[in-house]
N, C-alpha and C. Protein backbone atom coordinates (compact mmCIF):
# COMPACT_ATOMS: atom_id res chain seq x y z
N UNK A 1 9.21 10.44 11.41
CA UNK A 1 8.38 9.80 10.41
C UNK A 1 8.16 10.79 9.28
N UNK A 2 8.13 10.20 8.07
CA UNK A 2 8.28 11.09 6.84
C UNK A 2 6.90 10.80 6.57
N UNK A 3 6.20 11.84 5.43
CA UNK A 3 4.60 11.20 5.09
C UNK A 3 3.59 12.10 5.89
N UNK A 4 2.87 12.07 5.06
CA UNK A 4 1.39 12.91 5.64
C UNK A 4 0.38 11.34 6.40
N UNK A 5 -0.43 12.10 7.29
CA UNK A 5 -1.22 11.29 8.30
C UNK A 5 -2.38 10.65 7.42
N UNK A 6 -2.98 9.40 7.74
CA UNK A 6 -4.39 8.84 6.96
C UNK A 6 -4.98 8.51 8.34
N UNK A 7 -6.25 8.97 8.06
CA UNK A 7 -7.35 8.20 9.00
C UNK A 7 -7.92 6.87 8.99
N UNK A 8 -7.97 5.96 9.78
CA UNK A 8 -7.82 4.58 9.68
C UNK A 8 -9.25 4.46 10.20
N UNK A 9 -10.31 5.76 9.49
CA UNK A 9 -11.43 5.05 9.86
C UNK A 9 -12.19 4.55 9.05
N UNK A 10 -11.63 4.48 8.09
CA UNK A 10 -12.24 3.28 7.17
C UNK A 10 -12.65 3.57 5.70
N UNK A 11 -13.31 2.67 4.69
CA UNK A 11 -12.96 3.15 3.41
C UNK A 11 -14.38 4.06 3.04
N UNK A 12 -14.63 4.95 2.21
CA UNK A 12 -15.65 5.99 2.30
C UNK A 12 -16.28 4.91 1.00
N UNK A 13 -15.66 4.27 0.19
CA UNK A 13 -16.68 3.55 -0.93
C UNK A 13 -16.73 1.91 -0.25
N UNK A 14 -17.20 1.20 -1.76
CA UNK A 14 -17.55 -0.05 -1.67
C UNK A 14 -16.37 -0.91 -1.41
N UNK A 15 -16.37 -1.77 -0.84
CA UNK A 15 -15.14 -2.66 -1.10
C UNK A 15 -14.46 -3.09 -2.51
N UNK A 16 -13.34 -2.65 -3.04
CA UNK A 16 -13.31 -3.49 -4.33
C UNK A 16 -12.48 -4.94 -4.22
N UNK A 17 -12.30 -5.37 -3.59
CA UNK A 17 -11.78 -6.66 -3.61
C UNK A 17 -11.75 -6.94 -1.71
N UNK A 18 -11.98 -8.52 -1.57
CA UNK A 18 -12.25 -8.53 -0.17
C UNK A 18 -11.06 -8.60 0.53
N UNK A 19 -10.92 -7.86 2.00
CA UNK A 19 -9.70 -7.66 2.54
C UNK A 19 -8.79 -8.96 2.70
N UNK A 20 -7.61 -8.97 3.06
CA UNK A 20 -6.82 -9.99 3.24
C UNK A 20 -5.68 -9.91 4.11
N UNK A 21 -5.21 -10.88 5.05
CA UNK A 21 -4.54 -11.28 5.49
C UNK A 21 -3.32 -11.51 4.84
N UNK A 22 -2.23 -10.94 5.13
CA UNK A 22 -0.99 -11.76 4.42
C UNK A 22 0.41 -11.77 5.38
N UNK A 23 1.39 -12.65 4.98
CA UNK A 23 2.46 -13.13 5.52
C UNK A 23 3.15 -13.01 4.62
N UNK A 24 4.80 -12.88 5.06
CA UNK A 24 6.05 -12.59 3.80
C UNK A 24 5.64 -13.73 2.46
N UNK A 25 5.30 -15.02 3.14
CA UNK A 25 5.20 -16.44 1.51
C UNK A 25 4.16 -15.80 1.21
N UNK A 26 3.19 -15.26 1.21
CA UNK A 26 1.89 -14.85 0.53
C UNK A 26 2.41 -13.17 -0.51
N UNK A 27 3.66 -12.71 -0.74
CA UNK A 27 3.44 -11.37 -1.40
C UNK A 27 3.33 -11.48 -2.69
N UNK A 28 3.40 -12.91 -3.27
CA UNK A 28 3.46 -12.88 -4.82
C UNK A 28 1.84 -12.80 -4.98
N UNK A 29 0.82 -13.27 -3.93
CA UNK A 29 -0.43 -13.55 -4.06
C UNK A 29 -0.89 -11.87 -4.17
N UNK A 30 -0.25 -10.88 -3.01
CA UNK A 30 -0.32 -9.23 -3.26
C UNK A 30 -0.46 -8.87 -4.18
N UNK A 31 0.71 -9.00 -4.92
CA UNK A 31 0.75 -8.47 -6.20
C UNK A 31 -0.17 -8.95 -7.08
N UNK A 32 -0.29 -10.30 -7.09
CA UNK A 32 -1.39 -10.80 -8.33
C UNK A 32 -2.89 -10.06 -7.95
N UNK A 33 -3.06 -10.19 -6.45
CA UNK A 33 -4.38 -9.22 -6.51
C UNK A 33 -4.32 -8.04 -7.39
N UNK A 34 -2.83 -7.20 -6.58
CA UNK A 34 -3.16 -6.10 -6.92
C UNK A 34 -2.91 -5.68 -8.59
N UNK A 35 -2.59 -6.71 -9.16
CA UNK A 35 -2.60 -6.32 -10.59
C UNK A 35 -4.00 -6.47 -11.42
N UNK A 36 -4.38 -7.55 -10.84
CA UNK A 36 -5.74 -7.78 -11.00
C UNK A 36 -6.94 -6.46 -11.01
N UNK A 37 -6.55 -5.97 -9.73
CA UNK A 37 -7.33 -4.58 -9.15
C UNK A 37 -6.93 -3.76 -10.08
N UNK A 38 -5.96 -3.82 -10.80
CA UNK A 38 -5.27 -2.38 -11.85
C UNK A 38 -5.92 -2.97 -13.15
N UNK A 39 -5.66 -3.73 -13.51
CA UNK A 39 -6.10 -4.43 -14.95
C UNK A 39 -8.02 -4.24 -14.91
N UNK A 40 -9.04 -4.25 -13.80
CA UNK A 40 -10.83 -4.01 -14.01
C UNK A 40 -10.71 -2.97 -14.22
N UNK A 41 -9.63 -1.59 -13.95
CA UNK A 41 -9.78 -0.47 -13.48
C UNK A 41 -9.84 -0.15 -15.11
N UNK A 42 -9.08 -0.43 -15.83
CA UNK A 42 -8.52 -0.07 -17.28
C UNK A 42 -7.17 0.37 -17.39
N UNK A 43 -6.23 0.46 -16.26
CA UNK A 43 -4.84 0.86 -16.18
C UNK A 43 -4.25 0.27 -16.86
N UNK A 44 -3.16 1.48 -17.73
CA UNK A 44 -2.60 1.01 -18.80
C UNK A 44 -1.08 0.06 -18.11
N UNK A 45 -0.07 -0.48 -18.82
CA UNK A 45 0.47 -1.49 -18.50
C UNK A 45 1.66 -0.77 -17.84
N UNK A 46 1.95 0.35 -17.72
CA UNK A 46 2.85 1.36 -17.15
C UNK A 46 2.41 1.09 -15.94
N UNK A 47 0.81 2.07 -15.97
CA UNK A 47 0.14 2.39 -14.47
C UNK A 47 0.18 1.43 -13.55
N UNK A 48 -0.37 -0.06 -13.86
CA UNK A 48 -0.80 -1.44 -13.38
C UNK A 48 1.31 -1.89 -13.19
N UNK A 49 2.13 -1.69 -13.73
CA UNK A 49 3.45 -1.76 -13.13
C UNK A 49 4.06 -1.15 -11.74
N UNK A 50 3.84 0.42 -11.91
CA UNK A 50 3.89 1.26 -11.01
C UNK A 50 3.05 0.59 -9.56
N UNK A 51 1.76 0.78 -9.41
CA UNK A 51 0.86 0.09 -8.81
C UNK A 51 1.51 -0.97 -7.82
N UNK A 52 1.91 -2.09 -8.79
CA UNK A 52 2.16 -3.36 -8.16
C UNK A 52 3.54 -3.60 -7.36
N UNK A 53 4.62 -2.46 -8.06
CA UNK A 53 5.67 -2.33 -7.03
C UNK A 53 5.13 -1.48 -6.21
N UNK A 54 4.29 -0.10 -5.97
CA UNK A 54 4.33 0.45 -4.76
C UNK A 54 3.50 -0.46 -3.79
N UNK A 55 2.69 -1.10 -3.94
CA UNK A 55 1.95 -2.11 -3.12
C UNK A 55 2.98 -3.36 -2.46
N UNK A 56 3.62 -3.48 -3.43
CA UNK A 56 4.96 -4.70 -2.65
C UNK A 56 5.51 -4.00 -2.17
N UNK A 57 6.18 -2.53 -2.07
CA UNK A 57 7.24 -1.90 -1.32
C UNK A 57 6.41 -2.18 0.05
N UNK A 58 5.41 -1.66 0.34
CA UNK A 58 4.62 -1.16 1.42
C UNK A 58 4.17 -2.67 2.13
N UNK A 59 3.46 -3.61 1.74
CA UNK A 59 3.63 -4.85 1.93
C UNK A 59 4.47 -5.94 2.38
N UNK A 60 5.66 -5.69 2.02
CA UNK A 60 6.98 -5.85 2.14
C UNK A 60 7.57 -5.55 3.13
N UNK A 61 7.40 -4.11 3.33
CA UNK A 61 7.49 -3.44 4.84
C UNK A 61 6.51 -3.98 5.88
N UNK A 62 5.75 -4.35 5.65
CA UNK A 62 4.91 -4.10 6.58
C UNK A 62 5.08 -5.73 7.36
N UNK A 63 5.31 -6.84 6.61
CA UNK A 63 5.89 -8.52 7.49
C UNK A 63 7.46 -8.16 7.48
N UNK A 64 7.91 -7.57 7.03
CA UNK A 64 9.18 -8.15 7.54
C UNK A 64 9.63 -6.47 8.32
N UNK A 65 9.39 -5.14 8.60
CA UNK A 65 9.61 -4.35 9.46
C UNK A 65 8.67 -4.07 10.57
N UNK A 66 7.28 -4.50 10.23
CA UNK A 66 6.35 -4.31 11.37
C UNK A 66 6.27 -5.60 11.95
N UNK A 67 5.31 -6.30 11.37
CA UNK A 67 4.58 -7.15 11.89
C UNK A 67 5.07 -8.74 11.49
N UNK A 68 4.67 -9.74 11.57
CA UNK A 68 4.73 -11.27 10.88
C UNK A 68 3.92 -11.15 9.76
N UNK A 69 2.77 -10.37 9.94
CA UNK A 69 1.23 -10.52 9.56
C UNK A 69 1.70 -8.74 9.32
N UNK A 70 0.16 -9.07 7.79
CA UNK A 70 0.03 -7.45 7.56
C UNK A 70 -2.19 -7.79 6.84
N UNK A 71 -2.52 -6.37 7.00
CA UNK A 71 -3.94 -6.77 6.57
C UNK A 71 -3.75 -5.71 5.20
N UNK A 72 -4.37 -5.90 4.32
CA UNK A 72 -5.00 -5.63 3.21
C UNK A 72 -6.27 -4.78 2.60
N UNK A 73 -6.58 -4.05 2.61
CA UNK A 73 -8.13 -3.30 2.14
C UNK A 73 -7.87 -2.84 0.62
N UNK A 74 -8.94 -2.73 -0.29
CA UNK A 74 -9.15 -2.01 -1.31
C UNK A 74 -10.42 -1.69 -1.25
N UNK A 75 -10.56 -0.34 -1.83
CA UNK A 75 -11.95 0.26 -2.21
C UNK A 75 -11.85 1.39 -3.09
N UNK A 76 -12.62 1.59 -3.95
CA UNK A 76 -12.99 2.32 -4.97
C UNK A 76 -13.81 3.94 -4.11
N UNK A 77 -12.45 4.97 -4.17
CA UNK A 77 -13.25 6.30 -4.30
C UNK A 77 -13.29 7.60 -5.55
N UNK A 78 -14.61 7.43 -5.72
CA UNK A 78 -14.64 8.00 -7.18
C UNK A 78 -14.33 6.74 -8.15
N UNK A 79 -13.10 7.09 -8.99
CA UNK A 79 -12.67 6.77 -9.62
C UNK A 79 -11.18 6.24 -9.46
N UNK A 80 -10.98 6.84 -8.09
CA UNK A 80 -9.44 6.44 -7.60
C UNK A 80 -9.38 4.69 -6.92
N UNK A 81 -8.58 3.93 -6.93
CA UNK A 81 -8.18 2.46 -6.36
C UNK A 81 -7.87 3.36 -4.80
N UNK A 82 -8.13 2.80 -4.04
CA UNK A 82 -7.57 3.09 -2.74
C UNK A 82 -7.09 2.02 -1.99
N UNK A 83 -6.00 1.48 -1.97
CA UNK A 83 -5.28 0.07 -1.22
C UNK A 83 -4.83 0.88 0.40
N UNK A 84 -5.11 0.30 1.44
CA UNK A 84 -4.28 0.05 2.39
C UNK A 84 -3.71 -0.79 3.03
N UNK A 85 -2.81 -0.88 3.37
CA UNK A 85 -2.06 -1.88 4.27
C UNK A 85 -1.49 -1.57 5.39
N UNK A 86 -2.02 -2.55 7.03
CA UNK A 86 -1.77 -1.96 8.24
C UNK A 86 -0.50 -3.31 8.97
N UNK A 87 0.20 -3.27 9.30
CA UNK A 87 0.37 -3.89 10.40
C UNK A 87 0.31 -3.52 11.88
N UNK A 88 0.75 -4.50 12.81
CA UNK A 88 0.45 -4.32 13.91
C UNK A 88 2.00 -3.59 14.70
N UNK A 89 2.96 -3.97 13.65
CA UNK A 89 3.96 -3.26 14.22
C UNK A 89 4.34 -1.84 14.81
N UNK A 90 5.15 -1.70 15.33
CA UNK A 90 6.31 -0.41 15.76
C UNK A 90 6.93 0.54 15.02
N UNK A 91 6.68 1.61 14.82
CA UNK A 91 7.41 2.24 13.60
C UNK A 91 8.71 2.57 14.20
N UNK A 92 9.32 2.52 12.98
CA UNK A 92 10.66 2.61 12.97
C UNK A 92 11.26 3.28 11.93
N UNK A 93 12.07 4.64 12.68
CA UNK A 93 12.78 5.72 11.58
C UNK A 93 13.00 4.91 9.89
N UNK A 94 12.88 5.91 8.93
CA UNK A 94 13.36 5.78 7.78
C UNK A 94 15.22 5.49 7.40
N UNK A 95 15.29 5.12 6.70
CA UNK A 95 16.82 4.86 6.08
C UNK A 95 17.39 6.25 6.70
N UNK A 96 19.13 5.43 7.19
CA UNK A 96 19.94 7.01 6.98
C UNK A 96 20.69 7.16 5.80
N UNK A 97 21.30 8.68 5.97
CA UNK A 97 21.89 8.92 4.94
C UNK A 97 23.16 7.18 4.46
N UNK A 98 23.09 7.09 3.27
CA UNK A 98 24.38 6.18 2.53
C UNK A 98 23.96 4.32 2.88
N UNK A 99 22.19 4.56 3.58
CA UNK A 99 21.70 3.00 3.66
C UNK A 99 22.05 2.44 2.40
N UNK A 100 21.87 0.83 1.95
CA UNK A 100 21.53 -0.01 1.18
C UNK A 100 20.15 -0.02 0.78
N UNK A 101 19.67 -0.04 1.59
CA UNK A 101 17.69 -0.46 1.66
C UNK A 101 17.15 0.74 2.39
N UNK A 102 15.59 0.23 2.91
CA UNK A 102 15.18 0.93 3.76
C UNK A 102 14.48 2.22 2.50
N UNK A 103 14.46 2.06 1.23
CA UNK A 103 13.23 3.46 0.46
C UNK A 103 12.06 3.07 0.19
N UNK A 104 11.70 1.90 0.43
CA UNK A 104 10.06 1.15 0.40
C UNK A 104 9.15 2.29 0.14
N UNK A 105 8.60 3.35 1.18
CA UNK A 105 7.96 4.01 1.35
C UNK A 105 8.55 5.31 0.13
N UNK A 106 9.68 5.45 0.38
CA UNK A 106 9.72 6.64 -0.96
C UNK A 106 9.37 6.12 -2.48
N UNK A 107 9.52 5.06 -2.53
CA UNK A 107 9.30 4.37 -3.67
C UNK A 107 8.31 4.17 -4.11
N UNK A 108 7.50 3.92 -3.11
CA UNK A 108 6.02 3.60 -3.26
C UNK A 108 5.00 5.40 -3.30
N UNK A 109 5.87 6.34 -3.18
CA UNK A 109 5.56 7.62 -2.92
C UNK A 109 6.10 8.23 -4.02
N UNK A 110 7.15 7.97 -4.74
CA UNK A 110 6.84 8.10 -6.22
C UNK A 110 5.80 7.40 -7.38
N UNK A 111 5.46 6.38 -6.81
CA UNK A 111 4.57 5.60 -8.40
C UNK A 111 3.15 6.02 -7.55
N UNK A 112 2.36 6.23 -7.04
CA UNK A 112 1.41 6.73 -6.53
C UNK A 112 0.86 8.03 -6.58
N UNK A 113 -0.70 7.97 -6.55
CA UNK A 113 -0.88 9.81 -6.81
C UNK A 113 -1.05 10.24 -5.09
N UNK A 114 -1.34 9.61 -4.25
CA UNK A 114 -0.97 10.17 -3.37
C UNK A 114 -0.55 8.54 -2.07
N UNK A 115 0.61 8.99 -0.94
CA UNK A 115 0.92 8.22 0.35
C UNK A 115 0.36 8.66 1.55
N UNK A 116 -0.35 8.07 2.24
CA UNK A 116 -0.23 9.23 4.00
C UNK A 116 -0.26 7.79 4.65
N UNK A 117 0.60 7.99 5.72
CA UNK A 117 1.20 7.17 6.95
C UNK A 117 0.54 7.51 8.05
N UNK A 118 -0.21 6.43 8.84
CA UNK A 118 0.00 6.89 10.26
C UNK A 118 0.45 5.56 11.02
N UNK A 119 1.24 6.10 12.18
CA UNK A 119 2.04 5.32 13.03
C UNK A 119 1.71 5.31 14.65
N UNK A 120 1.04 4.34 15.41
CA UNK A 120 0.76 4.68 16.66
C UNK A 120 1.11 3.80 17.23
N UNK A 121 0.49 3.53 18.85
CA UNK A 121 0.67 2.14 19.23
C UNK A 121 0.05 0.98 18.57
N UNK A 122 -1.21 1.13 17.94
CA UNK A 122 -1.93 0.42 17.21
C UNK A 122 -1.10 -0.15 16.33
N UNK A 123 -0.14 0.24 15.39
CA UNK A 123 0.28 0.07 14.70
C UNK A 123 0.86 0.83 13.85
N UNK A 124 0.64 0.34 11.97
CA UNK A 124 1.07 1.22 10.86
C UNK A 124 0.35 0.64 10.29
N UNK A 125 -0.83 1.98 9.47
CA UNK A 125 -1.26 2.16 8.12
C UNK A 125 -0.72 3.49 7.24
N UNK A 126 -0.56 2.18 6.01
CA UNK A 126 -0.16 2.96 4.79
C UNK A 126 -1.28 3.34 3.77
N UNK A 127 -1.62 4.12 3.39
CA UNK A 127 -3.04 3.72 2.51
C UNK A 127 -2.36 5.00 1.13
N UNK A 128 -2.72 4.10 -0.11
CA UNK A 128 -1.89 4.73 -1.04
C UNK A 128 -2.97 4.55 -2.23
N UNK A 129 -2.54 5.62 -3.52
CA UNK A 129 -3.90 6.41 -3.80
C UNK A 129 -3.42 6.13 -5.44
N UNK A 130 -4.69 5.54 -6.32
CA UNK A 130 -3.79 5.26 -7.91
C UNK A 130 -5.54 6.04 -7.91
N UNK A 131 -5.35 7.14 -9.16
CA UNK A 131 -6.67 6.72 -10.00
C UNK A 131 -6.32 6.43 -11.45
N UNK A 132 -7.72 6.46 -11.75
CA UNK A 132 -7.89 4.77 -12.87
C UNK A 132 -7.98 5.44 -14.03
N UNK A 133 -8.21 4.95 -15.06
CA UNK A 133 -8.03 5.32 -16.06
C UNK A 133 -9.41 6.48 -16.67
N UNK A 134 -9.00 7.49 -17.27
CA UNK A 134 -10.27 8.34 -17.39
C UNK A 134 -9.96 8.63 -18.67
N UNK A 135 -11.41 8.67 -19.21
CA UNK A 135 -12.01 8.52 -20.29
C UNK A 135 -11.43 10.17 -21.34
């Protein structure tokens, strides 16, 4: 497993948008949240781009390599967006060398200020780190 560890004990601020449930037909609804969540923040139209593909990479992964089902959190620390997304699935090695697919997670680990993974029997949480626009 590639990625630094996150603690899945929960979000240290307020909720910023209420958690959610989603399935592969529900990722266009992901994204519209999560653009939504980028656009209160003041993120410029770059940032709120970046954002919304690393949230679908990870999302994406998460119904069709983990789970059927994936859950959703956002919360506001500081000034940073903090999204995670868990499924209930199995982790499973990264791409090999000369794949097609399989960079979800690197992808989403470039447009982000920070990724950490953890992978157990429980599952997989991804929880991935934008901050917002500063003054």
């Amino acid at each position: 497993m590639t990625g630094r560890h996150a603690s899945t004990a929960g979000p240290a601020g307020p909720p910023f948008g209420m958690p959610i449930t989603f399935r592969l037909p529900d990722l266009p609804h992901v994204r519209h949240l999560t653009q939504k969540y980028a656009w209160r923040l003041g993120l410029g139209e770059e940032a709120v781009g970046d954002l919304v593909i690393a949230v679908n990479e990870v999302a994406t992964n998460a119904v069709t390599h983990g789970a059927q089902s994936g859950r959703m959190r956002t919360w506001l620390e500081g000034t940073d967006l903090v999204i995670e997304i868990h499924d209930d699935g199995t982790w499973k090695p990264g791409p090999v060398p000369g794949a097609v697919g399989g960079m979800g997670l690197w992808v989403a680990r470039q447009l982000c200020a920070d990724l950490t993974v953890q992978a157990d029997a429980g599952g997989s949480t991804v929880v991935l780190r934008f901050p917002a626009k500063t003054s």
